[in-house]
N, C-alpha and C. Protein backbone atom coordinates (compact mmCIF):
# COMPACT_ATOMS: atom_id res chain seq x y z
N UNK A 1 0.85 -1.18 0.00
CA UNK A 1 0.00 0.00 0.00
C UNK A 1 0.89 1.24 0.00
N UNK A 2 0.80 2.42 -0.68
CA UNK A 2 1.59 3.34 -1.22
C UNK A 2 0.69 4.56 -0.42
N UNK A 3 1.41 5.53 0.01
CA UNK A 3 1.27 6.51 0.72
C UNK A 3 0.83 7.60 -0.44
N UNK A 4 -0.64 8.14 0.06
CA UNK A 4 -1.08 9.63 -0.91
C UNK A 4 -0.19 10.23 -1.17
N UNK A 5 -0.15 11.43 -2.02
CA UNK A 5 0.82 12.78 -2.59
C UNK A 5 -0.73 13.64 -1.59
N UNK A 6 0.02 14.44 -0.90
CA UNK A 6 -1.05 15.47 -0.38
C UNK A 6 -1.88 16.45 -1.22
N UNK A 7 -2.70 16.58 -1.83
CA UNK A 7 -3.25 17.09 -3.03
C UNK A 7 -2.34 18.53 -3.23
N UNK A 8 -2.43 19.40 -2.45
CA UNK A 8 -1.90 20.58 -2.87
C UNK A 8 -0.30 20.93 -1.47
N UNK A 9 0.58 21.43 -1.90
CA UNK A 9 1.87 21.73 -1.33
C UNK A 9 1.23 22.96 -0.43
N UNK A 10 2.05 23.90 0.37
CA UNK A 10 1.30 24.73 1.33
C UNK A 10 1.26 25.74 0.21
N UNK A 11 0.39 26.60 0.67
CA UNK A 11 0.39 28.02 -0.04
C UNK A 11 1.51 29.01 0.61
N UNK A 12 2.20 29.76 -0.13
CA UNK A 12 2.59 30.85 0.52
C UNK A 12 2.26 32.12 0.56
N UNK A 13 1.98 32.82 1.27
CA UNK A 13 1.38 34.41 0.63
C UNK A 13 2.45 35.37 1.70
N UNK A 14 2.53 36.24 0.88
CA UNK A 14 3.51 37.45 2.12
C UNK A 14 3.05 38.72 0.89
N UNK A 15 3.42 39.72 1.72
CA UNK A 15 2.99 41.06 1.09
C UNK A 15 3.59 41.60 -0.05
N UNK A 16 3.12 42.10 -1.22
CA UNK A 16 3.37 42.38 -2.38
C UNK A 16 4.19 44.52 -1.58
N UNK A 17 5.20 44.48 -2.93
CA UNK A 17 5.88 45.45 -3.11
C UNK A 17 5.57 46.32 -4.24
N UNK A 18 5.72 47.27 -4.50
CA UNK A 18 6.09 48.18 -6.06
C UNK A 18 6.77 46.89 -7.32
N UNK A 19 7.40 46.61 -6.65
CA UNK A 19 8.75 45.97 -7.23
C UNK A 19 7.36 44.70 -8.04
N UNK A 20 6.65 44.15 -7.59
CA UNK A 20 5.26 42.88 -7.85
C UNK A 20 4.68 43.44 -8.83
N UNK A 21 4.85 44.79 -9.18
CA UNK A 21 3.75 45.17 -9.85
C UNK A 21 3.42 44.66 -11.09
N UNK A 22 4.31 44.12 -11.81
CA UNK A 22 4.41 43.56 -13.31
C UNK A 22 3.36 42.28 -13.05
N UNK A 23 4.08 41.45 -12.11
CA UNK A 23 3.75 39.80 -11.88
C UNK A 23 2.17 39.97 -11.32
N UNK A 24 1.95 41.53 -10.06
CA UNK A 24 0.47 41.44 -9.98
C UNK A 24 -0.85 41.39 -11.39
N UNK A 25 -0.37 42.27 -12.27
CA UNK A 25 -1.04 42.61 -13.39
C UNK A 25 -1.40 41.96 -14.10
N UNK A 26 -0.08 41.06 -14.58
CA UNK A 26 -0.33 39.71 -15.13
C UNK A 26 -1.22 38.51 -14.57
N UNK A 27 -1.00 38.57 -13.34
CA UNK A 27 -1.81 37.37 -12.59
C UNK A 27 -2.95 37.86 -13.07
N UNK A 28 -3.72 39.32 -12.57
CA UNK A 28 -4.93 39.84 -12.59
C UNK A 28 -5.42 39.91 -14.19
N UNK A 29 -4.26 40.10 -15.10
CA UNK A 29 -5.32 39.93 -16.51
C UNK A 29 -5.43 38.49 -16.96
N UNK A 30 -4.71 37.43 -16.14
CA UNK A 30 -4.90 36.19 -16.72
C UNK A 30 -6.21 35.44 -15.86
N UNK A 31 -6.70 36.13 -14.70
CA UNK A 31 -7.80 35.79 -14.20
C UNK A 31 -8.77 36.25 -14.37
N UNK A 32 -8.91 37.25 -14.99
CA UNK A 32 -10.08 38.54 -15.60
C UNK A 32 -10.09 37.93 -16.79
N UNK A 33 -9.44 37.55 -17.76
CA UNK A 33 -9.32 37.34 -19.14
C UNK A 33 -11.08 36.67 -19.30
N UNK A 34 -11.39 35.41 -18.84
CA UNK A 34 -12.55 34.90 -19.05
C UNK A 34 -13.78 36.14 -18.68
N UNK A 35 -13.75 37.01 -18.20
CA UNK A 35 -14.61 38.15 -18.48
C UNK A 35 -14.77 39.51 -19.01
N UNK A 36 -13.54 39.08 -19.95
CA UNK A 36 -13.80 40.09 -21.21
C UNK A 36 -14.96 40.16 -22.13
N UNK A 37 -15.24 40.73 -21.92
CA UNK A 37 -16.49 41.25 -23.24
C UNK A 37 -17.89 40.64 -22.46
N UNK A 38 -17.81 40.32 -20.84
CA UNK A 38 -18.71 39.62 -20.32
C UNK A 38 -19.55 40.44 -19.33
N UNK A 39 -18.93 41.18 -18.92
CA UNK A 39 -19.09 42.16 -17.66
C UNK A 39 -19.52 43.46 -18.39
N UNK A 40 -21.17 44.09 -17.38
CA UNK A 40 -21.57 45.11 -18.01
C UNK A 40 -21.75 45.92 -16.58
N UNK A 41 -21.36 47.00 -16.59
CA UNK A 41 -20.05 48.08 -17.73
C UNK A 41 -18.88 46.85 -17.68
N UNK A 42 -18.11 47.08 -18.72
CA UNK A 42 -16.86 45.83 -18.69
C UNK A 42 -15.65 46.84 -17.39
N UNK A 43 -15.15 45.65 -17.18
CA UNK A 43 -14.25 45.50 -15.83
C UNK A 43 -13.14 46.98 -16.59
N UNK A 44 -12.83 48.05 -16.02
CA UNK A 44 -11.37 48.61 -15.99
C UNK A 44 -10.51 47.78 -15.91
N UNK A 45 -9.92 46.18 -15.42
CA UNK A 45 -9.02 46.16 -15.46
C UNK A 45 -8.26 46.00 -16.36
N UNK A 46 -8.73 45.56 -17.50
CA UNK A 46 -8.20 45.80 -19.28
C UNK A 46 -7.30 47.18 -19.51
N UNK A 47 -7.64 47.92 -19.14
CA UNK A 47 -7.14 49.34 -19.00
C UNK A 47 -6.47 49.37 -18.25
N UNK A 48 -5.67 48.92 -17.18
CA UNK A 48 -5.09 49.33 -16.33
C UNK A 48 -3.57 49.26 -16.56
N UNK A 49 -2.76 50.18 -16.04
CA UNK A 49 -1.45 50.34 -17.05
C UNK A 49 -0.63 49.81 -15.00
N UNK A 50 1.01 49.28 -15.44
CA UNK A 50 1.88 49.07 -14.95
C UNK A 50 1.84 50.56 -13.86
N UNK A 51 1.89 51.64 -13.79
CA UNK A 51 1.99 52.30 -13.07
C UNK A 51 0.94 52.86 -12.29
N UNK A 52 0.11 52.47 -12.75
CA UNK A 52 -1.60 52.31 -12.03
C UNK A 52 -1.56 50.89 -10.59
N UNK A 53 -1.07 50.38 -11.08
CA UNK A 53 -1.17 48.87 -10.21
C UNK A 53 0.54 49.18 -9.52
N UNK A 54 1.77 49.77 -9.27
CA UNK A 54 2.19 49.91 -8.86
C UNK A 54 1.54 51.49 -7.85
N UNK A 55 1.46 52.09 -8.23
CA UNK A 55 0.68 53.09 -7.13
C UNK A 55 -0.22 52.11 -6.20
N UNK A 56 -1.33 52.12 -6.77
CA UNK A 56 -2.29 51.21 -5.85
C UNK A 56 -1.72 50.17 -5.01
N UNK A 57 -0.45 49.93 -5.17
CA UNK A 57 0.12 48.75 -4.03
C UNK A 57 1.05 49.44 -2.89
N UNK A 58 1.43 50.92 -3.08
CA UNK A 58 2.19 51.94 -2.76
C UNK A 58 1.22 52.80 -1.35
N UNK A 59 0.25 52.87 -2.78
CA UNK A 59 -1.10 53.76 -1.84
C UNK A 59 -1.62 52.78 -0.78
N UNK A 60 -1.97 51.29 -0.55
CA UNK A 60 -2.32 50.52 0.07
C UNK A 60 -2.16 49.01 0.31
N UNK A 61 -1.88 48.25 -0.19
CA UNK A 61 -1.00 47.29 -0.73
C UNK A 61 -1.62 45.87 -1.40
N UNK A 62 -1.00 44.76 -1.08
CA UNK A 62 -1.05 44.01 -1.96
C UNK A 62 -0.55 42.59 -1.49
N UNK A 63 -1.23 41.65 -1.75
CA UNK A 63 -0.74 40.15 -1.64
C UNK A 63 -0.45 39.03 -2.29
N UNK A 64 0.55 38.51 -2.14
CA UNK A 64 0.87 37.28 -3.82
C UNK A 64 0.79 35.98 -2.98
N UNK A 65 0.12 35.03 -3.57
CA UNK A 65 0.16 34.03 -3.33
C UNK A 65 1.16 32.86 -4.36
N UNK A 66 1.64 31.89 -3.79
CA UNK A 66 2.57 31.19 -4.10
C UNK A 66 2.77 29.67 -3.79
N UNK A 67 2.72 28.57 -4.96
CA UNK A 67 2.32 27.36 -4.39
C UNK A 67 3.96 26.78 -5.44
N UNK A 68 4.60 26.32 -4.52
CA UNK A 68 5.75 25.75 -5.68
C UNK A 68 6.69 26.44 -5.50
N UNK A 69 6.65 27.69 -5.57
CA UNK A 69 7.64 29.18 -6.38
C UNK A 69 6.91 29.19 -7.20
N UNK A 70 6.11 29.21 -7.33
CA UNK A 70 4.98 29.50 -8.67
C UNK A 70 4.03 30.08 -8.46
N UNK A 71 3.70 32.03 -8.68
CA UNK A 71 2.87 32.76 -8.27
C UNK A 71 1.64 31.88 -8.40
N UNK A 72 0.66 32.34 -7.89
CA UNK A 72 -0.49 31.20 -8.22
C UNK A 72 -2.16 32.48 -7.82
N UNK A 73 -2.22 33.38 -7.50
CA UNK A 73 -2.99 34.63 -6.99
C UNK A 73 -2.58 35.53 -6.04
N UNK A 74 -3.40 36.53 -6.26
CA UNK A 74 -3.06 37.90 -5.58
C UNK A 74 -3.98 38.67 -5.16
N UNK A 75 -4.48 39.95 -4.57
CA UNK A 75 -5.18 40.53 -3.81
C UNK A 75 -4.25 42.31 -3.85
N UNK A 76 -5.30 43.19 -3.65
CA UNK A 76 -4.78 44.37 -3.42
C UNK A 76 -6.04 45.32 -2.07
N UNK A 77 -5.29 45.75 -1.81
CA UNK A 77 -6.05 46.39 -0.47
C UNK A 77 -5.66 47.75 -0.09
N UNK A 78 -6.72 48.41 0.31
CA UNK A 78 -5.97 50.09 0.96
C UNK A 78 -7.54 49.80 1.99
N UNK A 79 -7.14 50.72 3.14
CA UNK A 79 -7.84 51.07 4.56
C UNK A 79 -8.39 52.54 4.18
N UNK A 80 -9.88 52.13 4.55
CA UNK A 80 -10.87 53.59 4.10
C UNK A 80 -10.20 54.57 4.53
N UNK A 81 -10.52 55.94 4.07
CA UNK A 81 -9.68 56.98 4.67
C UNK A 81 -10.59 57.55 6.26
N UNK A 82 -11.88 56.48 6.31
CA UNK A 82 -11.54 57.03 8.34
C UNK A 82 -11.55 55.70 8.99
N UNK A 83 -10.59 55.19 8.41
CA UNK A 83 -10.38 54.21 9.11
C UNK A 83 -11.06 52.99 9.59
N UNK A 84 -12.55 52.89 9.17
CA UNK A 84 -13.88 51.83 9.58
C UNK A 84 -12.98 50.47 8.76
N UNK A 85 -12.44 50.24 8.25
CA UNK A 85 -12.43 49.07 7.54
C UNK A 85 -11.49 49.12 6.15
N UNK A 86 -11.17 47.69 5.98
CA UNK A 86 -10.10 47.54 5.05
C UNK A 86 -10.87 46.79 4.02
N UNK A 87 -10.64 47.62 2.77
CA UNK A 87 -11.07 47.54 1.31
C UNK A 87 -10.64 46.46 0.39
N UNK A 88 -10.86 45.60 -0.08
CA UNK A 88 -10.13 44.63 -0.68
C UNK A 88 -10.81 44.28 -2.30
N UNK A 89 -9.71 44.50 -3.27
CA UNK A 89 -10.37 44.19 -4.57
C UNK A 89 -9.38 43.85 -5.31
N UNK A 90 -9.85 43.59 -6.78
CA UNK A 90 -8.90 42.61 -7.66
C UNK A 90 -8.39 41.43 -7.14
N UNK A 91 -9.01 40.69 -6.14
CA UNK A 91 -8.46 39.56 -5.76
C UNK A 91 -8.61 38.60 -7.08
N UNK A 92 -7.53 37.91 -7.10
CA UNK A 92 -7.57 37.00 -8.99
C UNK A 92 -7.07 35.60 -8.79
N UNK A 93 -7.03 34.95 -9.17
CA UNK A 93 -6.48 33.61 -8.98
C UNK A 93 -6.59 32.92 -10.48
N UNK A 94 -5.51 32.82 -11.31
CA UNK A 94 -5.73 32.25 -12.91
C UNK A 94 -6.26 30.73 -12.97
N UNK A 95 -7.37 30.59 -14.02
CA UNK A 95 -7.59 29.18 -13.55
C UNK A 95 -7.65 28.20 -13.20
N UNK A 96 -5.81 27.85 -13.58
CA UNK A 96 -5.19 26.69 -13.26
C UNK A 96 -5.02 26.69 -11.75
N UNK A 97 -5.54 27.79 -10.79
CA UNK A 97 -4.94 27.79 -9.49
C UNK A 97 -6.48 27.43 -9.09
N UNK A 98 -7.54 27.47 -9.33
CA UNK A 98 -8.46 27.70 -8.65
C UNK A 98 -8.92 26.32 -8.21
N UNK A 99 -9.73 26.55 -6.66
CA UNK A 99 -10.45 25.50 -6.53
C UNK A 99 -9.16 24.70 -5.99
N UNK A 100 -8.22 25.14 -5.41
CA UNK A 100 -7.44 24.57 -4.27
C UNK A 100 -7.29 25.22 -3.17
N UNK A 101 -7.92 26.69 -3.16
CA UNK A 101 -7.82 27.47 -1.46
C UNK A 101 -7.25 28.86 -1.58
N UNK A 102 -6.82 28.86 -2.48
CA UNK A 102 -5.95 30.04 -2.93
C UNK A 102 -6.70 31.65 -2.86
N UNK A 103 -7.66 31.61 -3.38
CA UNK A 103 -8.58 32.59 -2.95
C UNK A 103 -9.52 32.68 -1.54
N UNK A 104 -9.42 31.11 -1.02
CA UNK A 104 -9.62 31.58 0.96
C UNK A 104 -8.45 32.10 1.34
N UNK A 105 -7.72 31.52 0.63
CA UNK A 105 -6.53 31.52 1.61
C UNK A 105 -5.79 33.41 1.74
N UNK A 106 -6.31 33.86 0.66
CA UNK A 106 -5.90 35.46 0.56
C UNK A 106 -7.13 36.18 1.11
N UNK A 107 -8.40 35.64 1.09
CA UNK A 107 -8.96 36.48 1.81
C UNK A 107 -8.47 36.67 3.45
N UNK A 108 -8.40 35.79 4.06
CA UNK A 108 -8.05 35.48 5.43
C UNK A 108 -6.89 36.11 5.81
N UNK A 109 -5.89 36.17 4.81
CA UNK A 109 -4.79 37.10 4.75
C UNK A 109 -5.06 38.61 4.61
N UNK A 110 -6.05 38.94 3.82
CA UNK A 110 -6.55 40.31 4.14
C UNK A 110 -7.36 40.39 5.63
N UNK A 111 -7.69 39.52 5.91
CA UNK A 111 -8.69 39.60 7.39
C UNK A 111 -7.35 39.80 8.39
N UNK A 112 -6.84 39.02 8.59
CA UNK A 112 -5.51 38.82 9.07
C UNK A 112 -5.00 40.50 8.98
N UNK A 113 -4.85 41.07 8.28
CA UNK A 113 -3.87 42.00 7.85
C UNK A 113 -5.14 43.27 8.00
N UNK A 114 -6.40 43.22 8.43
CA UNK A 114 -7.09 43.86 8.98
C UNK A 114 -7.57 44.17 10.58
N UNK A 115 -7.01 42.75 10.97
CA UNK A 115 -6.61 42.85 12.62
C UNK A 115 -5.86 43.35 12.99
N UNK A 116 -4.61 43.12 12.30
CA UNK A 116 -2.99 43.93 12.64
C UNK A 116 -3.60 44.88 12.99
N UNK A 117 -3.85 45.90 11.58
CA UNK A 117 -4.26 46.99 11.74
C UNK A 117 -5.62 47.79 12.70
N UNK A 118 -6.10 46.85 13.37
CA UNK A 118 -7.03 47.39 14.49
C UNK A 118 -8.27 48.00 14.01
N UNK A 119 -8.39 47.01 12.38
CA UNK A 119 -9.52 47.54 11.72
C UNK A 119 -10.88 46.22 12.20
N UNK A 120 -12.03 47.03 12.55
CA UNK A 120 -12.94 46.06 12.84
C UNK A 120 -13.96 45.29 11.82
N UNK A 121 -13.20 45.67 9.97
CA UNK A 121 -14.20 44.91 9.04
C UNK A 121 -13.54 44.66 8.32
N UNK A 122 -13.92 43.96 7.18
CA UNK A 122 -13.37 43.85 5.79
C UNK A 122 -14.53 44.11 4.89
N UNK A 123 -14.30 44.48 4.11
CA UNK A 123 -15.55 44.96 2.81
C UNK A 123 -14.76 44.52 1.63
N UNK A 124 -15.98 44.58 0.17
CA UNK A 124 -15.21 44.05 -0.97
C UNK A 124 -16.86 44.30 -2.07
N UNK A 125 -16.28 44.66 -3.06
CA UNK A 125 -17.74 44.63 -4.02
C UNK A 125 -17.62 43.55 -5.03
N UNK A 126 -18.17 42.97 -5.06
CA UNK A 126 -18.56 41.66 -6.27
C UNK A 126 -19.91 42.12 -7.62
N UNK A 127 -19.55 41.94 -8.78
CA UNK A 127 -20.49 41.77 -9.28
C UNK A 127 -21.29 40.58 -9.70
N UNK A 128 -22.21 41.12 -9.57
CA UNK A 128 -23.49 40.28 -9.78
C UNK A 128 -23.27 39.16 -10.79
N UNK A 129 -23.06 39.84 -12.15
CA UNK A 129 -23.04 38.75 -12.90
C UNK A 129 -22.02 37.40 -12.59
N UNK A 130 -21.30 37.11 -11.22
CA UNK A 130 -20.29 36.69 -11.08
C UNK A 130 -20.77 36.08 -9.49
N UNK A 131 -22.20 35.24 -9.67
CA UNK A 131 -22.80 34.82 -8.32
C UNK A 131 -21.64 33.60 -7.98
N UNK A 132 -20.58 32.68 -8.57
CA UNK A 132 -19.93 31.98 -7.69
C UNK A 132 -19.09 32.97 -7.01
N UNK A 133 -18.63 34.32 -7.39
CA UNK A 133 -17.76 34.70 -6.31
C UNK A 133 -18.82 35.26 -5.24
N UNK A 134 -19.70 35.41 -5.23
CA UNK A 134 -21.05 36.01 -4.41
C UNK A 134 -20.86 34.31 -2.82
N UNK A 135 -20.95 33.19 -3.57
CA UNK A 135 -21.10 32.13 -2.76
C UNK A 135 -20.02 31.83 -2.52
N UNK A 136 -18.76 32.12 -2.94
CA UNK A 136 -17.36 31.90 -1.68
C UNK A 136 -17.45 32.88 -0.71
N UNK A 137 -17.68 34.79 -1.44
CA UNK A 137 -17.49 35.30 -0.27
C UNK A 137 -18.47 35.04 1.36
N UNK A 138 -19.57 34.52 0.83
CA UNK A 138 -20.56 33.88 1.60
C UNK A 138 -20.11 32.98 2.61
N UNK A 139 -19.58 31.97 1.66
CA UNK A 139 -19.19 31.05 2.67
C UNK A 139 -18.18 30.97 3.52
N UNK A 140 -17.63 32.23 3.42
CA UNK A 140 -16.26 33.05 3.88
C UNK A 140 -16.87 33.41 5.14
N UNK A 141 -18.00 33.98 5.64
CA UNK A 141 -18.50 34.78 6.27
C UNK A 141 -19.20 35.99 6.17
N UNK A 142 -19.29 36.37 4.59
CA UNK A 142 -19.31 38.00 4.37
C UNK A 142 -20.92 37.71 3.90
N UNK A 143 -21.37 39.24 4.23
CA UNK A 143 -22.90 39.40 3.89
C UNK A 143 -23.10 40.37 2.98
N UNK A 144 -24.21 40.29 2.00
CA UNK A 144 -24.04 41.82 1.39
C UNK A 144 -24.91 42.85 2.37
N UNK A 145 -24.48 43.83 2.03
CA UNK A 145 -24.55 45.29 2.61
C UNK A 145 -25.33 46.12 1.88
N UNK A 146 -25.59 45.88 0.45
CA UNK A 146 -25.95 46.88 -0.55
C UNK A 146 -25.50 46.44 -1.59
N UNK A 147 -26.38 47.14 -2.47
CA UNK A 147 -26.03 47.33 -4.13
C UNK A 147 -25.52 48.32 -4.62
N UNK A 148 -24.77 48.66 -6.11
CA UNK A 148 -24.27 50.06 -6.24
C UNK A 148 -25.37 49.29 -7.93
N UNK A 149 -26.34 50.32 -8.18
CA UNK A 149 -27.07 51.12 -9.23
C UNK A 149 -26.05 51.82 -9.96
N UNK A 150 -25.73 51.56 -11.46
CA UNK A 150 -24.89 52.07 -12.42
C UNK A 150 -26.01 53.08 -13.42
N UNK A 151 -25.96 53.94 -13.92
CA UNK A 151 -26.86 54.62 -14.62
C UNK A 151 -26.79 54.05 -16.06
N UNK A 152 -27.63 53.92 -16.78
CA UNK A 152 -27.39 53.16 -18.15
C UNK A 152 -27.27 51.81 -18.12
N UNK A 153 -26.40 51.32 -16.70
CA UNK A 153 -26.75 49.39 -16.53
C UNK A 153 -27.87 49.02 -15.67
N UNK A 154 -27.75 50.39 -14.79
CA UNK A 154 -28.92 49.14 -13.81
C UNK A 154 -28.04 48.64 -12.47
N UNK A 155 -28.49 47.89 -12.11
CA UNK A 155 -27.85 47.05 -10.49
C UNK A 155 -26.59 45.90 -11.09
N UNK A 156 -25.50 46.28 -10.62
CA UNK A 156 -24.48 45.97 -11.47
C UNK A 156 -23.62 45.21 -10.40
N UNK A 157 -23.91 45.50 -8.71
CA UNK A 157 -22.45 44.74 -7.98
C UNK A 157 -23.37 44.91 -6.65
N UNK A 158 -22.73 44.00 -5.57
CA UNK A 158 -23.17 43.71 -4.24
C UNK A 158 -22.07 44.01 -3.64
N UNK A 159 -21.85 45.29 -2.45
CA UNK A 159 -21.18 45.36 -1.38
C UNK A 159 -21.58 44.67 -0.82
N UNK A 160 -20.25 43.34 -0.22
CA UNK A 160 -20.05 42.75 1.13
C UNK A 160 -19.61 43.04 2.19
N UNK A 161 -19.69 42.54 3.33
CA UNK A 161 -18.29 42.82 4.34
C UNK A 161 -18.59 41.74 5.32
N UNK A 162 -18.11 41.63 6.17
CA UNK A 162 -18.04 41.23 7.17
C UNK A 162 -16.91 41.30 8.59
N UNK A 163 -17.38 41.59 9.52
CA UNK A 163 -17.09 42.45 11.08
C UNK A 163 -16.44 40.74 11.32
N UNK A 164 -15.07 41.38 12.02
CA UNK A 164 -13.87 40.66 12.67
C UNK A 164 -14.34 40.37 14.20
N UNK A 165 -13.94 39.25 14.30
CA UNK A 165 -14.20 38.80 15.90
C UNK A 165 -13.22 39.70 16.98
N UNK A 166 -13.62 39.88 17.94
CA UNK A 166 -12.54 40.14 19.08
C UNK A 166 -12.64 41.82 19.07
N UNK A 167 -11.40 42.37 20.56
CA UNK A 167 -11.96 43.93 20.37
C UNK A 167 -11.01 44.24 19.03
N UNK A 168 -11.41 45.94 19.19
CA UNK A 168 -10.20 46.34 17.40
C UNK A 168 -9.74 47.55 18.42
């Protein structure tokens, strides 16, 4: 009788730099790619240039995940400006990564990295047309909060969040 291979090696995640910004972008257009031309209004991140995604990791930061040495997803985050809670978006994970943890595993790292900081929530907007990410963040813990109404689309995305255990 022959001993399992453990399905997946550990994840690694540690905090993204300026210096990530290339490898973030890439991760994020190779996980967005399947919703090109799908998403109404379509996603900005098609548009988004190398020095756009290096600011935004500058202005607030950023997380890479890593299974192998082999980037595998990422996350970017900045803390509201009064402080209620830490913002989290573009979280991406390219297909070949998905559906091994990789996207719990960075949310929790933003939760994580919202305690440090003595923040008592995490928030995140999902769109609609995109109800499996609606049922991870769910099963994550997060509730929606609201809708954001686009003029010309209509009801287009669900603010989530969900409040951290313990004091802040």
């Amino acid at each position: 009788m022959s001993v399992a291979e453990p399905l997946h090696t550990p994840l690694s995640l540690r905090a993204a730099t300026p210096d990530d910004a290339a490898l973030i972008l890439a991760l994020t257009l190779a996980a967005y790619e399947e919703y090109r031309g799908r998403l109404v209004p379509p996603s900005g991140v098609f548009e988004e240039t190398l020095a756009e995604v290096e600011s935004a990791i500058a202005l607030g930061g950023a997380v890479v995940a890593s299974r192998d040495g082999a980037a595998c997803g990422c996350g970017r985050y900045e803390v509201a400006s009064d402080g209620s809670h830490l913002y989290f978006d573009r979280l991406a994970v390219p297909p070949p990564f998905r559906r091994s943890g990789v996207a719990s595993a960075i949310v929790r790292w933003f939760e994580a990295r919202a305690a440090e900081l003595g923040l008592p929530e995490v928030r995140l907007g999902v769109r609609l047309a995109l109800p499996g990410n609606i049922a991870l963040y769910r099963g994550l813990g997060y509730a929606i909060d609201g809708y954001e109404d686009r003029p010309d689309y209509g009801r287009v995305a669900a603010w989530m969040r969900k409040r951290l255990p313990g004091p802040v």
